[in-house]
PDB file of N, CA and C in Angstrom:
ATOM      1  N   UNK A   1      40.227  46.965 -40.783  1.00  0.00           N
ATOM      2  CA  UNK A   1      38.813  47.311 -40.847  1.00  0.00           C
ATOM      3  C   UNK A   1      38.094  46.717 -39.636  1.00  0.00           C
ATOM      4  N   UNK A   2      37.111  47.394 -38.952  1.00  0.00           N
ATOM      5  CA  UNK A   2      36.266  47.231 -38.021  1.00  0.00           C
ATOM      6  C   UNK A   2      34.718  46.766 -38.424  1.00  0.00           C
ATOM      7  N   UNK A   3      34.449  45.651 -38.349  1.00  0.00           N
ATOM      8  CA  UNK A   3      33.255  44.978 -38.931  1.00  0.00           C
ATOM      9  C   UNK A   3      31.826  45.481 -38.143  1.00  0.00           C
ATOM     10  N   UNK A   4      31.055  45.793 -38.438  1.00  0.00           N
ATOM     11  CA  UNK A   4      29.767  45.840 -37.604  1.00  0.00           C
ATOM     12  C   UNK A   4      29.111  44.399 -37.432  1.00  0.00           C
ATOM     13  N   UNK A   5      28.527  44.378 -36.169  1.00  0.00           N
ATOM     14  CA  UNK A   5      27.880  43.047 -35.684  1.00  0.00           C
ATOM     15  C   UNK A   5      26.169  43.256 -36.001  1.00  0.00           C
ATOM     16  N   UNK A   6      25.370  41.932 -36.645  1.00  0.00           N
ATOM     17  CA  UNK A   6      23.897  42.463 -37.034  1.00  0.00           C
ATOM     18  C   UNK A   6      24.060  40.460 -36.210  1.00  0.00           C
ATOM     19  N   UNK A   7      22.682  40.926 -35.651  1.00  0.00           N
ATOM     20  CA  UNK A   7      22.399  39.847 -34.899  1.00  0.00           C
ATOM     21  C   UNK A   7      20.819  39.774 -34.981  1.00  0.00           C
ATOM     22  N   UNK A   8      20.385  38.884 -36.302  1.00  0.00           N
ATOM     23  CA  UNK A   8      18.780  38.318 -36.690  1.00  0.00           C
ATOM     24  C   UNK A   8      18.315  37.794 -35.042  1.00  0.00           C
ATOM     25  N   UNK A   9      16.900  37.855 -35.202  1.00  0.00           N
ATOM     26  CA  UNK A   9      16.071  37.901 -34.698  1.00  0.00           C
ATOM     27  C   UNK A   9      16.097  36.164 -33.975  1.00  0.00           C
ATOM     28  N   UNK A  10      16.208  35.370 -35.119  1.00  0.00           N
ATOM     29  CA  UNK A  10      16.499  33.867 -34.354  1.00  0.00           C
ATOM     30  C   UNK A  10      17.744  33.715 -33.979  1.00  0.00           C
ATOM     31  N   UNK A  11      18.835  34.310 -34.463  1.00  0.00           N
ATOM     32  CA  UNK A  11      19.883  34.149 -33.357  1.00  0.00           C
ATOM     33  C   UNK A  11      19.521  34.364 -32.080  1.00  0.00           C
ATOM     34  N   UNK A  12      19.420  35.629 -31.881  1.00  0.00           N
ATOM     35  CA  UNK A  12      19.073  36.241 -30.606  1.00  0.00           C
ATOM     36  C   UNK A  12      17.890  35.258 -29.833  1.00  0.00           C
ATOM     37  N   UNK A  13      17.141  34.624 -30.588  1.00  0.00           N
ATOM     38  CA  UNK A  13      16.246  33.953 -29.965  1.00  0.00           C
ATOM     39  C   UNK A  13      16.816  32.460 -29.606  1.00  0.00           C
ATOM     40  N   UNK A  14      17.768  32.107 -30.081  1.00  0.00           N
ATOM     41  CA  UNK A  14      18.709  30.768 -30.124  1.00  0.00           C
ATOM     42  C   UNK A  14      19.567  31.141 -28.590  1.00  0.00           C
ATOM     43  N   UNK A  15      20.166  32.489 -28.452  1.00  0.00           N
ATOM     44  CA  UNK A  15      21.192  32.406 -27.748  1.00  0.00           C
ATOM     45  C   UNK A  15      20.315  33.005 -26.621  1.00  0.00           C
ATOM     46  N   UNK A  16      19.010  33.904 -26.677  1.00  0.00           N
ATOM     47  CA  UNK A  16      18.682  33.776 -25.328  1.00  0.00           C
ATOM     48  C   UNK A  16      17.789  32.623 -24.703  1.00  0.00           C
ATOM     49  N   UNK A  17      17.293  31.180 -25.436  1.00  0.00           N
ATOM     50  CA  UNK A  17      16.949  30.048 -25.079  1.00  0.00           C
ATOM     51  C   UNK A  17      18.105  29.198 -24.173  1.00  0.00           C
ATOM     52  N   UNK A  18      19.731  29.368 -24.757  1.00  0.00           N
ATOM     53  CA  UNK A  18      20.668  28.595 -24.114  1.00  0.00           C
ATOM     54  C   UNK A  18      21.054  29.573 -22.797  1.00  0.00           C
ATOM     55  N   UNK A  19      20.851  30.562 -22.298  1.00  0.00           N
ATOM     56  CA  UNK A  19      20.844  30.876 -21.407  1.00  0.00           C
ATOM     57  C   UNK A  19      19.983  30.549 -20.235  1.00  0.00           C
ATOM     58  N   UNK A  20      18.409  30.470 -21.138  1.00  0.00           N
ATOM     59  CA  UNK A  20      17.430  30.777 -20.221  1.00  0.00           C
ATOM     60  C   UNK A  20      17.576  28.731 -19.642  1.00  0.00           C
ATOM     61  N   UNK A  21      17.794  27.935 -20.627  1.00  0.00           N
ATOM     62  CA  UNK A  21      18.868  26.314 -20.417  1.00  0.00           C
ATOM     63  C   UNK A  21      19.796  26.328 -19.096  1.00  0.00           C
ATOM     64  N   UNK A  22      20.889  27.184 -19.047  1.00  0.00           N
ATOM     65  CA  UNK A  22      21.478  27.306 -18.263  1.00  0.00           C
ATOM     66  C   UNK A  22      20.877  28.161 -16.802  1.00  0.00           C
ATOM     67  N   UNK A  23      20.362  29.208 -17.029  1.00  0.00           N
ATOM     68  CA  UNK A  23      19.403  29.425 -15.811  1.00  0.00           C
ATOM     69  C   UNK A  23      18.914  28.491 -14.966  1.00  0.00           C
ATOM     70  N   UNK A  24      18.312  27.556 -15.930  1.00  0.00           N
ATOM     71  CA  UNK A  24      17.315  26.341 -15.032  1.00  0.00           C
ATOM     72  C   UNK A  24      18.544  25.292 -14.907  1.00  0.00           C
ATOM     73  N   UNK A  25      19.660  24.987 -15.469  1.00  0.00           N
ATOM     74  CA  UNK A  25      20.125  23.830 -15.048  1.00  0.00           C
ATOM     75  C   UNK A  25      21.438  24.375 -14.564  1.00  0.00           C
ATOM     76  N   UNK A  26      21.948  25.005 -14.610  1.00  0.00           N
ATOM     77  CA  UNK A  26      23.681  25.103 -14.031  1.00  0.00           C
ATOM     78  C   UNK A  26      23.639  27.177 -14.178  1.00  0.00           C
ATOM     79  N   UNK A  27      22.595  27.783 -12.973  1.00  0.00           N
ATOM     80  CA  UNK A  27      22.698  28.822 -13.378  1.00  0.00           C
ATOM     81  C   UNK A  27      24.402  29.642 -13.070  1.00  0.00           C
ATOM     82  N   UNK A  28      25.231  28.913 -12.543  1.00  0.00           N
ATOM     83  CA  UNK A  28      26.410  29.727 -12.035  1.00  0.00           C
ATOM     84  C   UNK A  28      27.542  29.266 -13.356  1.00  0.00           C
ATOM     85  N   UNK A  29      27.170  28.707 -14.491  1.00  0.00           N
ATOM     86  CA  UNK A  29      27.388  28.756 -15.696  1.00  0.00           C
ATOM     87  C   UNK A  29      27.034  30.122 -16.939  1.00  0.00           C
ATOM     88  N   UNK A  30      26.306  30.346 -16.375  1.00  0.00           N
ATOM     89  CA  UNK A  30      25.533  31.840 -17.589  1.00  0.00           C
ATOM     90  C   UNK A  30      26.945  33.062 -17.732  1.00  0.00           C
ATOM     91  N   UNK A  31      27.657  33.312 -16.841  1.00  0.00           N
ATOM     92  CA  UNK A  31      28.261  34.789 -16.768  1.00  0.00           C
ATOM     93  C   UNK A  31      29.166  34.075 -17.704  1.00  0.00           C
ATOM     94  N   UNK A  32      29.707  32.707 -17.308  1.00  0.00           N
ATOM     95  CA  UNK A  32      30.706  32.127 -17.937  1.00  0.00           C
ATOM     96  C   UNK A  32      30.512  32.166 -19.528  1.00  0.00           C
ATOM     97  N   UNK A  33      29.357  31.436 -19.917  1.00  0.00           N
ATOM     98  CA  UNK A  33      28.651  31.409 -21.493  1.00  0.00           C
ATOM     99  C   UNK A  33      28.517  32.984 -22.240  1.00  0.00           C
ATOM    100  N   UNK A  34      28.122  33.927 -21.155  1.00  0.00           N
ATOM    101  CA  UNK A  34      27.865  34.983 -22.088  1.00  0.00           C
ATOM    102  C   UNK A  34      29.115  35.543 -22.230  1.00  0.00           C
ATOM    103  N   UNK A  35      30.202  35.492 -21.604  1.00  0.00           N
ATOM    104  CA  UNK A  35      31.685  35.625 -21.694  1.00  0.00           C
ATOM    105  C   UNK A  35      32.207  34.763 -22.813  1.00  0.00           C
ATOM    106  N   UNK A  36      32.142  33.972 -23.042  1.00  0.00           N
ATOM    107  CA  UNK A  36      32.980  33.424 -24.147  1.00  0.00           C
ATOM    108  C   UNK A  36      31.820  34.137 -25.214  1.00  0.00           C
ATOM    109  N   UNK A  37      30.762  33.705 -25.438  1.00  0.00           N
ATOM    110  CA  UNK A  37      30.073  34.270 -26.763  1.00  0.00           C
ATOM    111  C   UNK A  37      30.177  35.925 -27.316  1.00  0.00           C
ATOM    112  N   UNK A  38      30.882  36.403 -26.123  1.00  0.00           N
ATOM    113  CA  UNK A  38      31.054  38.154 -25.972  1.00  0.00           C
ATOM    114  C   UNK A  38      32.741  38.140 -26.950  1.00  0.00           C
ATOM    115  N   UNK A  39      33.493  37.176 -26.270  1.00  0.00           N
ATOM    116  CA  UNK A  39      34.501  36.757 -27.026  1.00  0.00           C
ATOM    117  C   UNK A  39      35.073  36.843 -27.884  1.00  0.00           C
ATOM    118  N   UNK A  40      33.809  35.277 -28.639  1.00  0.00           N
ATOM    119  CA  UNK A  40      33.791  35.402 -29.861  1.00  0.00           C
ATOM    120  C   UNK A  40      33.630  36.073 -31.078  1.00  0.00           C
ATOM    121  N   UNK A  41      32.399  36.795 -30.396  1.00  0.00           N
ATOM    122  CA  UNK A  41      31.765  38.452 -31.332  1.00  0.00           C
ATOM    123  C   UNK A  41      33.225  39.411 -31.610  1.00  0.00           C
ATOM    124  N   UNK A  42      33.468  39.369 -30.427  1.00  0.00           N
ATOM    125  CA  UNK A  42      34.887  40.048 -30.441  1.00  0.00           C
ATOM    126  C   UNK A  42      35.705  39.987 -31.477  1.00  0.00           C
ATOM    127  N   UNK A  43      36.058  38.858 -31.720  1.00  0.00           N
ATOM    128  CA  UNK A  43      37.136  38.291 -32.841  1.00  0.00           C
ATOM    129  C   UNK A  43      36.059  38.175 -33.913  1.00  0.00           C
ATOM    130  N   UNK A  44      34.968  38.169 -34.008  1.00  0.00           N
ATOM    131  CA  UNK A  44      34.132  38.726 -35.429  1.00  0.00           C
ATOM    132  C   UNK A  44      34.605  39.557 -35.580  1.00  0.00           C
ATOM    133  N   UNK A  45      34.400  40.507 -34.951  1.00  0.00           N
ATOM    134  CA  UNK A  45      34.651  42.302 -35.242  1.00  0.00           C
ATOM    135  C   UNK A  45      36.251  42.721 -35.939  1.00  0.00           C
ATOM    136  N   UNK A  46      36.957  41.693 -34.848  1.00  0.00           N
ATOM    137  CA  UNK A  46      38.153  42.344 -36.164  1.00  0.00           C
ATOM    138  C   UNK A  46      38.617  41.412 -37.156  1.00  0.00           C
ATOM    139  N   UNK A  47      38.235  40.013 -37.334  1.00  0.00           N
ATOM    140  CA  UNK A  47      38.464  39.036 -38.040  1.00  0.00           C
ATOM    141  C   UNK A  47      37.308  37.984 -38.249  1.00  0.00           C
ATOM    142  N   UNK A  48      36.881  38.051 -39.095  1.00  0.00           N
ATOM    143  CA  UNK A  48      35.422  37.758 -39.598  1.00  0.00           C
ATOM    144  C   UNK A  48      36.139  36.653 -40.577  1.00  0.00           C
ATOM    145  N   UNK A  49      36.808  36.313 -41.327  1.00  0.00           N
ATOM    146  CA  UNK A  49      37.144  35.758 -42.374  1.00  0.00           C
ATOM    147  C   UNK A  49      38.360  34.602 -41.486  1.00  0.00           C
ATOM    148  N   UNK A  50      38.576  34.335 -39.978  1.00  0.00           N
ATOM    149  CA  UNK A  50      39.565  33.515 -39.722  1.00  0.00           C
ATOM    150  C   UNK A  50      38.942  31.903 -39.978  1.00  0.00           C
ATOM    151  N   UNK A  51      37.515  32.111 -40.195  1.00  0.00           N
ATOM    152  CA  UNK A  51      37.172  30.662 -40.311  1.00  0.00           C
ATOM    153  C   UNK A  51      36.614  30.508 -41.547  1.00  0.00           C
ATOM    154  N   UNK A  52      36.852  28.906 -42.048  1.00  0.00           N
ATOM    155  CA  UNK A  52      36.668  28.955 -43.319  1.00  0.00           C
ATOM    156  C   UNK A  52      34.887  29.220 -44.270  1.00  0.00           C
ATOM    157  N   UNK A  53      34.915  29.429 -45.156  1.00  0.00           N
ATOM    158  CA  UNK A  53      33.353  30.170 -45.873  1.00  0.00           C
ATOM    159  C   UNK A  53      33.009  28.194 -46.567  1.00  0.00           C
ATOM    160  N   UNK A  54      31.554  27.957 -46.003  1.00  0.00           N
ATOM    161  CA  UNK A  54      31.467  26.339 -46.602  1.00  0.00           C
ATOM    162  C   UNK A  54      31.063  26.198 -48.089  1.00  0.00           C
ATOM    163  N   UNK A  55      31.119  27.395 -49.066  1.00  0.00           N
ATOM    164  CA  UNK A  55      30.918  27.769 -50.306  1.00  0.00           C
ATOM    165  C   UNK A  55      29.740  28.246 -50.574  1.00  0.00           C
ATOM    166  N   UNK A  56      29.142  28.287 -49.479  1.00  0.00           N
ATOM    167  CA  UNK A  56      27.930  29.535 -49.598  1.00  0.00           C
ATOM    168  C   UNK A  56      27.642  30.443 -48.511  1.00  0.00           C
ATOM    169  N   UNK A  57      28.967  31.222 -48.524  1.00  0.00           N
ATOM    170  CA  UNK A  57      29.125  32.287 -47.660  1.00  0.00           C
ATOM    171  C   UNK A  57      28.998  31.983 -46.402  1.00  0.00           C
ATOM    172  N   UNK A  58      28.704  30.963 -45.787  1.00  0.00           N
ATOM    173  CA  UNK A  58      28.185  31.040 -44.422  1.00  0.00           C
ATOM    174  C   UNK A  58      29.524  30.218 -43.697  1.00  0.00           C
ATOM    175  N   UNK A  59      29.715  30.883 -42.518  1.00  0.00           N
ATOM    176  CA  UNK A  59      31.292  30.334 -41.763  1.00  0.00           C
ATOM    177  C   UNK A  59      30.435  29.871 -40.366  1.00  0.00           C
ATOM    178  N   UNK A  60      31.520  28.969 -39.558  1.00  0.00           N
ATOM    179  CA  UNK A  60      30.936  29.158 -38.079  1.00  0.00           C
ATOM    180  C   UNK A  60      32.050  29.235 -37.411  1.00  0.00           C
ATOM    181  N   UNK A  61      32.035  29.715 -36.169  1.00  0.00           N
ATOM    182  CA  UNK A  61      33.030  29.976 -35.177  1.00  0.00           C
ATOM    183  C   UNK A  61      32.602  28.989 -33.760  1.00  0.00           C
ATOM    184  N   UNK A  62      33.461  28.160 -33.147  1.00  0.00           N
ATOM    185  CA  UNK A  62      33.173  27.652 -31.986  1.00  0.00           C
ATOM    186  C   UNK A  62      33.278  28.258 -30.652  1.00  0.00           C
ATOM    187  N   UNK A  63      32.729  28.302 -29.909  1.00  0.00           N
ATOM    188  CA  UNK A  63      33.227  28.931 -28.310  1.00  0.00           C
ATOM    189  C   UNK A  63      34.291  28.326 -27.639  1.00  0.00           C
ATOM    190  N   UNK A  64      35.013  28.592 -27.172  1.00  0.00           N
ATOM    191  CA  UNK A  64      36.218  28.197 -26.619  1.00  0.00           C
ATOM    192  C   UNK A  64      35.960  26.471 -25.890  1.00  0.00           C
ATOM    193  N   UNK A  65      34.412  27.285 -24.943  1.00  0.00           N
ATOM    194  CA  UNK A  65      34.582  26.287 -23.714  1.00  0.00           C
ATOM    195  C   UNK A  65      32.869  25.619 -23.639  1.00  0.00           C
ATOM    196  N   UNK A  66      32.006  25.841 -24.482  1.00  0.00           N
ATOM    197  CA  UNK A  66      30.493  25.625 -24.528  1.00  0.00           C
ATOM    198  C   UNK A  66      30.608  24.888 -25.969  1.00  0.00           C
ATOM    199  N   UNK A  67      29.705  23.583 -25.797  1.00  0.00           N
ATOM    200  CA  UNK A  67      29.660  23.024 -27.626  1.00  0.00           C
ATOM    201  C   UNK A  67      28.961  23.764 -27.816  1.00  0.00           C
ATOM    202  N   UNK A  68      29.169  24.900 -28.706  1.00  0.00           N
ATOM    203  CA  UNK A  68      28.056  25.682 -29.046  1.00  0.00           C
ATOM    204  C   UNK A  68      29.026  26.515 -30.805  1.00  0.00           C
ATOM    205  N   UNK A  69      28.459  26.642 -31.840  1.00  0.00           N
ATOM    206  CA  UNK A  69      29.042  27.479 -33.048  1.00  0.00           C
ATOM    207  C   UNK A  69      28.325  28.789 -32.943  1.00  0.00           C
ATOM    208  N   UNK A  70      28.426  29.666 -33.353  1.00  0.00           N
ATOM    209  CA  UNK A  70      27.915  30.852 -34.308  1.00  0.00           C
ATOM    210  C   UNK A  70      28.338  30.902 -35.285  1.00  0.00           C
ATOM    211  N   UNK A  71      26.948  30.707 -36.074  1.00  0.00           N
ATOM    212  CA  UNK A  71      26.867  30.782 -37.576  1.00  0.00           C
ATOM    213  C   UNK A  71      26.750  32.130 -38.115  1.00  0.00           C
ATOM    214  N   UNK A  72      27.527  32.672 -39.515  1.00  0.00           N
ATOM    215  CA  UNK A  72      27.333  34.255 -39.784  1.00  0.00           C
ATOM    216  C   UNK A  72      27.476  33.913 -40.947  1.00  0.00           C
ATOM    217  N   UNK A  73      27.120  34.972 -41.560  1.00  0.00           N
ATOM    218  CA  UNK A  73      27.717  35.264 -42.879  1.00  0.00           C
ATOM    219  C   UNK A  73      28.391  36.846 -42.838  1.00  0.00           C
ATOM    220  N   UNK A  74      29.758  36.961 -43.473  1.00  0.00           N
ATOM    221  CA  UNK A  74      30.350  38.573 -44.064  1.00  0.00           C
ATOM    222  C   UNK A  74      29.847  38.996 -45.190  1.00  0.00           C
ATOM    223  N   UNK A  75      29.465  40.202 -44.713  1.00  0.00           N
ATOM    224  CA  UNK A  75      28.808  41.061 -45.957  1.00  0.00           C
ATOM    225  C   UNK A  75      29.390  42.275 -45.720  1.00  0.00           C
ATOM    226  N   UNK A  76      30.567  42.096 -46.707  1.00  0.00           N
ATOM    227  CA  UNK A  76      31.746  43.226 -47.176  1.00  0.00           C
ATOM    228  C   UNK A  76      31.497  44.263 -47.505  1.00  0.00           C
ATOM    229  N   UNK A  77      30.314  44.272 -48.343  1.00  0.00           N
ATOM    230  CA  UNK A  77      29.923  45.843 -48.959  1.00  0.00           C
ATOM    231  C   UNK A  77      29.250  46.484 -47.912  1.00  0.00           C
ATOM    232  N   UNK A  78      28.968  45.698 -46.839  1.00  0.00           N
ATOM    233  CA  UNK A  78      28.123  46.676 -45.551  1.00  0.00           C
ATOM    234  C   UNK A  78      28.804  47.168 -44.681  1.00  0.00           C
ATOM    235  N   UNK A  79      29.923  46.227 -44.659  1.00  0.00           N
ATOM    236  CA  UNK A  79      31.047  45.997 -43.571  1.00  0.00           C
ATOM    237  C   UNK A  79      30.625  45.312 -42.142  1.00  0.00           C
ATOM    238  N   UNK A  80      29.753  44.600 -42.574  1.00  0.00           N
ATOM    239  CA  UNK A  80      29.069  43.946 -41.802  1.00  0.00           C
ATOM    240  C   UNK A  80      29.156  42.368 -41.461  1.00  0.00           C
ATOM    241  N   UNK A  81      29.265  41.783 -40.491  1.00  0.00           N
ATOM    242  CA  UNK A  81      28.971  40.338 -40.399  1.00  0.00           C
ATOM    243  C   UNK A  81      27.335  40.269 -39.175  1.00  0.00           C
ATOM    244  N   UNK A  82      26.551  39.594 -40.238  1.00  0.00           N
ATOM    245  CA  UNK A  82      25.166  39.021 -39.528  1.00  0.00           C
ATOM    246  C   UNK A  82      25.075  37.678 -39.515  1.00  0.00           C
ATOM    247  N   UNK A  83      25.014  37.589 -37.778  1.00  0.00           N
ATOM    248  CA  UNK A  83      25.026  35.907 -36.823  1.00  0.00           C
ATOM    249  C   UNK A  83      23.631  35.469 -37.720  1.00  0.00           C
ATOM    250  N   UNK A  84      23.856  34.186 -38.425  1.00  0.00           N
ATOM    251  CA  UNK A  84      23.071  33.723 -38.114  1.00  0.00           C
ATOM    252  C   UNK A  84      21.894  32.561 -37.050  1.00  0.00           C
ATOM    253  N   UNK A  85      22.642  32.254 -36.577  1.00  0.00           N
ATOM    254  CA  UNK A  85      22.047  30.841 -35.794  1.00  0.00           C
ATOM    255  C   UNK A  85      23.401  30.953 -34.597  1.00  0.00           C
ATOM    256  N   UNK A  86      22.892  30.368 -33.189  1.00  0.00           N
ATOM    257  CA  UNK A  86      23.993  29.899 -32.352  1.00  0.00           C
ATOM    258  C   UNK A  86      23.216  28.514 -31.955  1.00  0.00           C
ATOM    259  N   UNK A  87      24.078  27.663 -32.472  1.00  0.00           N
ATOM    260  CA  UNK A  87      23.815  25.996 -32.005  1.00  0.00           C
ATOM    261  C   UNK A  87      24.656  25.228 -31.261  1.00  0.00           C
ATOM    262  N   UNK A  88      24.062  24.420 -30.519  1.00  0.00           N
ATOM    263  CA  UNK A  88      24.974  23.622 -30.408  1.00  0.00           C
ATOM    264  C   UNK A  88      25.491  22.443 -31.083  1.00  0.00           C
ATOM    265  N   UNK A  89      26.633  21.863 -31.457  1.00  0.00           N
ATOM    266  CA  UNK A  89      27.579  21.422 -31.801  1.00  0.00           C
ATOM    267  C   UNK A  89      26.711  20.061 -32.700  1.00  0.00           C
ATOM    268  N   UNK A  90      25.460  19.763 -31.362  1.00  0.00           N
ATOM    269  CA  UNK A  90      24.637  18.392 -31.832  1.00  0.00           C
ATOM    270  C   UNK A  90      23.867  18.940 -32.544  1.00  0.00           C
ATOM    271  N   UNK A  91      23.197  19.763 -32.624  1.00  0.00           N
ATOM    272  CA  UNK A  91      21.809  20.309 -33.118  1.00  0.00           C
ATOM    273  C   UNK A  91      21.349  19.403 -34.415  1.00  0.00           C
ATOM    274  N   UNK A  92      19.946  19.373 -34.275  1.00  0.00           N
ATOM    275  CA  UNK A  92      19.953  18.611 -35.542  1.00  0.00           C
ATOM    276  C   UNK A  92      19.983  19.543 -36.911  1.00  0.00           C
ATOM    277  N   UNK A  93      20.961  18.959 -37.903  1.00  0.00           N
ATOM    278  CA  UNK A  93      21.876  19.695 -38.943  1.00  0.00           C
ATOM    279  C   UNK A  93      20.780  20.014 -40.321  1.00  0.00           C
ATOM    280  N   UNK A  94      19.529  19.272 -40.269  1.00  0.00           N
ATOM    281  CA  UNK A  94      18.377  19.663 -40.828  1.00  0.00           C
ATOM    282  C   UNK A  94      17.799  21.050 -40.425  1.00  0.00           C
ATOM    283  N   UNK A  95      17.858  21.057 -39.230  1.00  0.00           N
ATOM    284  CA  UNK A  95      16.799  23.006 -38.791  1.00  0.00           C
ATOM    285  C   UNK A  95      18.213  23.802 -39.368  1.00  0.00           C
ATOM    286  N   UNK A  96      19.639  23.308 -38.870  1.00  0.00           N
ATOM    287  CA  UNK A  96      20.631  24.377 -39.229  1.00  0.00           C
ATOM    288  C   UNK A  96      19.906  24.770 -40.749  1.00  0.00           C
ATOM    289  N   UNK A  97      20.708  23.825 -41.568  1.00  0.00           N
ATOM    290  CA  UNK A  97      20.368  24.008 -42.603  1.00  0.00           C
ATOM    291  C   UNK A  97      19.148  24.406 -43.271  1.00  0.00           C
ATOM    292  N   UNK A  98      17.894  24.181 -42.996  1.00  0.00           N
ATOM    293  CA  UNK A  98      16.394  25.541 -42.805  1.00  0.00           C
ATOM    294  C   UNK A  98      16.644  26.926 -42.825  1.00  0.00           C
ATOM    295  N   UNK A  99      17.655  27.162 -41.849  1.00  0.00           N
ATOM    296  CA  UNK A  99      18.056  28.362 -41.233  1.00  0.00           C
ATOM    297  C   UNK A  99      18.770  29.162 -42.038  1.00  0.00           C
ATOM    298  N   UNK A 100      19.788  27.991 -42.431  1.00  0.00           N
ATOM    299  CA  UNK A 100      20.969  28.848 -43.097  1.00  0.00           C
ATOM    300  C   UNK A 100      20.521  29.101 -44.573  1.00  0.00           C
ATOM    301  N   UNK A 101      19.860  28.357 -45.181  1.00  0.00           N
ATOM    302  CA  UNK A 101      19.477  28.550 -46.903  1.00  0.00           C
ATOM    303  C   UNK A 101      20.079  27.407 -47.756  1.00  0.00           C
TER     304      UNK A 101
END
């Protein structure tokens, strides 16, 4: 099965802040970052379930080479997985958790 990718509004707003991060501080880093996070989506799409569910549906996946997770949840009956959050590794685990429910 081929998963569809849904990407909320604060993800997208999470992952274009760590770019616009890397712009100003190490811009010959960005092609690199949006490459692994392109990646990762990747291996969402055909394997959504390789990382473990923390008992309320919500998994995260790490980037290879950036401390950074994407947070999702699978939603089977849609055939869908929707990112929630991309953090980094430190983030404080209070907003995650805001975020996540």
């Amino acid at each position: 099965m081929t998963w569809l990718i849904a990407t909320g509004p604060e993800a997208r707003a999470d992952y274009d802040s760590i770019i616009d991060y890397y712009l100003e501080l190490a811009p010959e880093q960005v092609t690199r970052f949006r490459s692994e996070v392109n990646k990762l989506v990747t291996s969402l799409v055909s394997n959504p379930y390789l990382s473990m569910d923390r008992g309320d549906g919500v998994r995260k996946r790490a980037t290879a080479v950036f401390p950074y997770h994407v947070w999702y949840k699978v939603d089977e009956s849609a055939g869908k997985v929707q990112i929630l959050a991309v953090f980094h590794y430190r983030r404080d685990p209070l907003l995650l958790q805001s975020r996540l429910g």
